[in-house]
Protein backbone atom coordinates (compact mmCIF):
# COMPACT_ATOMS: atom_id res chain seq x y z
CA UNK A 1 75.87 70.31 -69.93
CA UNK A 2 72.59 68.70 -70.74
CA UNK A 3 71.35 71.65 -71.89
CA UNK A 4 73.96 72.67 -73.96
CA UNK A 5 73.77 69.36 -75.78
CA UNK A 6 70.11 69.41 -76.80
CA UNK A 7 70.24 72.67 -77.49
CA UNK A 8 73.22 72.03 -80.46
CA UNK A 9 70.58 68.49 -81.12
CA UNK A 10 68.11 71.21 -81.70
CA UNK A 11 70.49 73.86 -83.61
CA UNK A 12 72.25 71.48 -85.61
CA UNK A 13 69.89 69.00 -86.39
CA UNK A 14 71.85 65.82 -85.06
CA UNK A 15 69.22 64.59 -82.43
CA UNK A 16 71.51 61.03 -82.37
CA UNK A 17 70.48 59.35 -79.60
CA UNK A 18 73.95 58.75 -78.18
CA UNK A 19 73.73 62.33 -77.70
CA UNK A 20 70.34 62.95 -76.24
CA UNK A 21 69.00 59.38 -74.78
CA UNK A 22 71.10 57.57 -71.47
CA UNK A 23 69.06 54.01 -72.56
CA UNK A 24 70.39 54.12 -75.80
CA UNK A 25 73.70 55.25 -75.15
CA UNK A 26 74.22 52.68 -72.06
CA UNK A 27 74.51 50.21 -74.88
CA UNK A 28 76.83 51.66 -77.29
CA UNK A 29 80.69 51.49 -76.88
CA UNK A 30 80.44 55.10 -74.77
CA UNK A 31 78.41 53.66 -72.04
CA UNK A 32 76.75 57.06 -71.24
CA UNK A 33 75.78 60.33 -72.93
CA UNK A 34 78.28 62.00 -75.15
CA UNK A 35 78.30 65.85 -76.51
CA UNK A 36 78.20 66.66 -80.01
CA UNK A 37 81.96 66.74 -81.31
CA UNK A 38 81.78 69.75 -82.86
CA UNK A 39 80.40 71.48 -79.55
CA UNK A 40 83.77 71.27 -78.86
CA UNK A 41 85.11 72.26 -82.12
CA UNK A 42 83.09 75.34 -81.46
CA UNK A 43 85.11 76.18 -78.33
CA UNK A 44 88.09 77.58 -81.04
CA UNK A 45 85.61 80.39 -82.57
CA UNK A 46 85.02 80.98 -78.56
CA UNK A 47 88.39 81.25 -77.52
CA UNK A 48 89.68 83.13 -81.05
CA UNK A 49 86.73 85.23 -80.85
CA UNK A 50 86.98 86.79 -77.53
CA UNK A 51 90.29 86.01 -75.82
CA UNK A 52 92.84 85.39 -78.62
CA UNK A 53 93.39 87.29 -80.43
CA UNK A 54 90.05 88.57 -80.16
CA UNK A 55 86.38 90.33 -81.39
CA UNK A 56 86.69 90.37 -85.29
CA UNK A 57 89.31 87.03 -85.46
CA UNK A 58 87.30 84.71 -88.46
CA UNK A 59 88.09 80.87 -88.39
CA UNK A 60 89.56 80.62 -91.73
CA UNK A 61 90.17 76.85 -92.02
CA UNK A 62 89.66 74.22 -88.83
CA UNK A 63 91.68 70.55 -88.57
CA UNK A 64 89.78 68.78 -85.27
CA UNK A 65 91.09 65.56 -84.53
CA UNK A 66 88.83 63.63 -81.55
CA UNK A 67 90.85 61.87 -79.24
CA UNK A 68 88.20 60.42 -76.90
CA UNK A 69 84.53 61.38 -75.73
CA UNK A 70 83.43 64.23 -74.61
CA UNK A 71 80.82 62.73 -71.60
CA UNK A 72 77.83 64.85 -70.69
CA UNK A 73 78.73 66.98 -67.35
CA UNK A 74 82.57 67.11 -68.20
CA UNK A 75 84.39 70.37 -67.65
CA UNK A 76 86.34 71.27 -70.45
CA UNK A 77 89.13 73.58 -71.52
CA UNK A 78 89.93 74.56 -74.69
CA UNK A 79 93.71 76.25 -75.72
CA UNK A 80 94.64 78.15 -78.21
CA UNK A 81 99.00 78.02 -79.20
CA UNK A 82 99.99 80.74 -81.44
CA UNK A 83 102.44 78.92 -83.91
CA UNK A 84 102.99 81.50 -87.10
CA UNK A 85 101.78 85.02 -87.68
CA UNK A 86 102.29 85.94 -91.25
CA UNK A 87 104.17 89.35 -91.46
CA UNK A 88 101.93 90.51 -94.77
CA UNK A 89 98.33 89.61 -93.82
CA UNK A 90 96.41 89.39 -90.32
CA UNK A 91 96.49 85.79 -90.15
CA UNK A 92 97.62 83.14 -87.28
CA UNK A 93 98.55 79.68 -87.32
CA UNK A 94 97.46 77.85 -84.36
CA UNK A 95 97.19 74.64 -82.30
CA UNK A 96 94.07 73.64 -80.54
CA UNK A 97 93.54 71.36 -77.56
CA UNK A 98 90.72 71.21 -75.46
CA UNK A 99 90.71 68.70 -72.59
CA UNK A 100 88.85 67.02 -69.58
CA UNK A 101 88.80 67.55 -65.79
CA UNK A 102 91.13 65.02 -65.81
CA UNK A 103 93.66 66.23 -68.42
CA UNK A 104 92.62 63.89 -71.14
CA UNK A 105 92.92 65.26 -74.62
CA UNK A 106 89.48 64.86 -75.93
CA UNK A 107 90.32 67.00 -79.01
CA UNK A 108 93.50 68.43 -81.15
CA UNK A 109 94.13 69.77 -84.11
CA UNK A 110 94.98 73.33 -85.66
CA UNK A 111 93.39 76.44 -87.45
CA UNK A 112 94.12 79.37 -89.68
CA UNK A 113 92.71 82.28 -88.24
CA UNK A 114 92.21 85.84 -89.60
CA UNK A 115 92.12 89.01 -87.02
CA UNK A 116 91.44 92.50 -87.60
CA UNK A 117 91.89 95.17 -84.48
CA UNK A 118 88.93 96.97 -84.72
CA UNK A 119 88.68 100.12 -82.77
């Protein structure tokens, strides 16, 4: 959303203007507005942090690969693909996607992540 976007400008630092002014971006290769890339690198730590595998899980290491734009007003879903679990230490292997309304892959990559069950 808008007001996610100039709220990471503001967080972050990066006030870009492809990210935070249409005029500008209208005449860059985008067209329109485009969110911060690592808003949706951020998505992981969302996912890993409350759905899987949950409160505690640290990213330990992050490989993002952007695919195409992330547009201001898209919906997005981000995935999480358990590939390894090591059987000595509380820490997963996974792939990451996170895509469009439309089912374009606007990001990929993989992460090492390290969970604890706390009780």
């Amino acid at each position: 959303t808008d007001e996610m976007v100039r709220a990471f400008a503001e967080l972050s630092g990066d006030k870009n203007p492809v990210h935070l002014d249409e005029e500008f971006a209208s005449r860059t290769l985008f067209k329109k507005r485009i969110a911060h890339g690592m808003i949706l690198g951020g998505l992981l730590s969302r996912v890993a942090g409350t759905k899987i595998p949950g409160p505690g899980t640290i990213v330990i290491s992050q490989d993002i690969r952007y695919k195409a734009p992330c547009y201001v007003g898209d919906t997005v879903t981000a995935e999480i693909k358990i590939l390894h679990m090591r059987a000595d230490k509380p820490i997963i292997k996974v792939a990451i996607k996170v895509t469009n309304q439309d089912g374009e892959i606007l990001i990929e990559g993989g992460a090492i992540l390290y969970f604890e069950v706390v009780d």
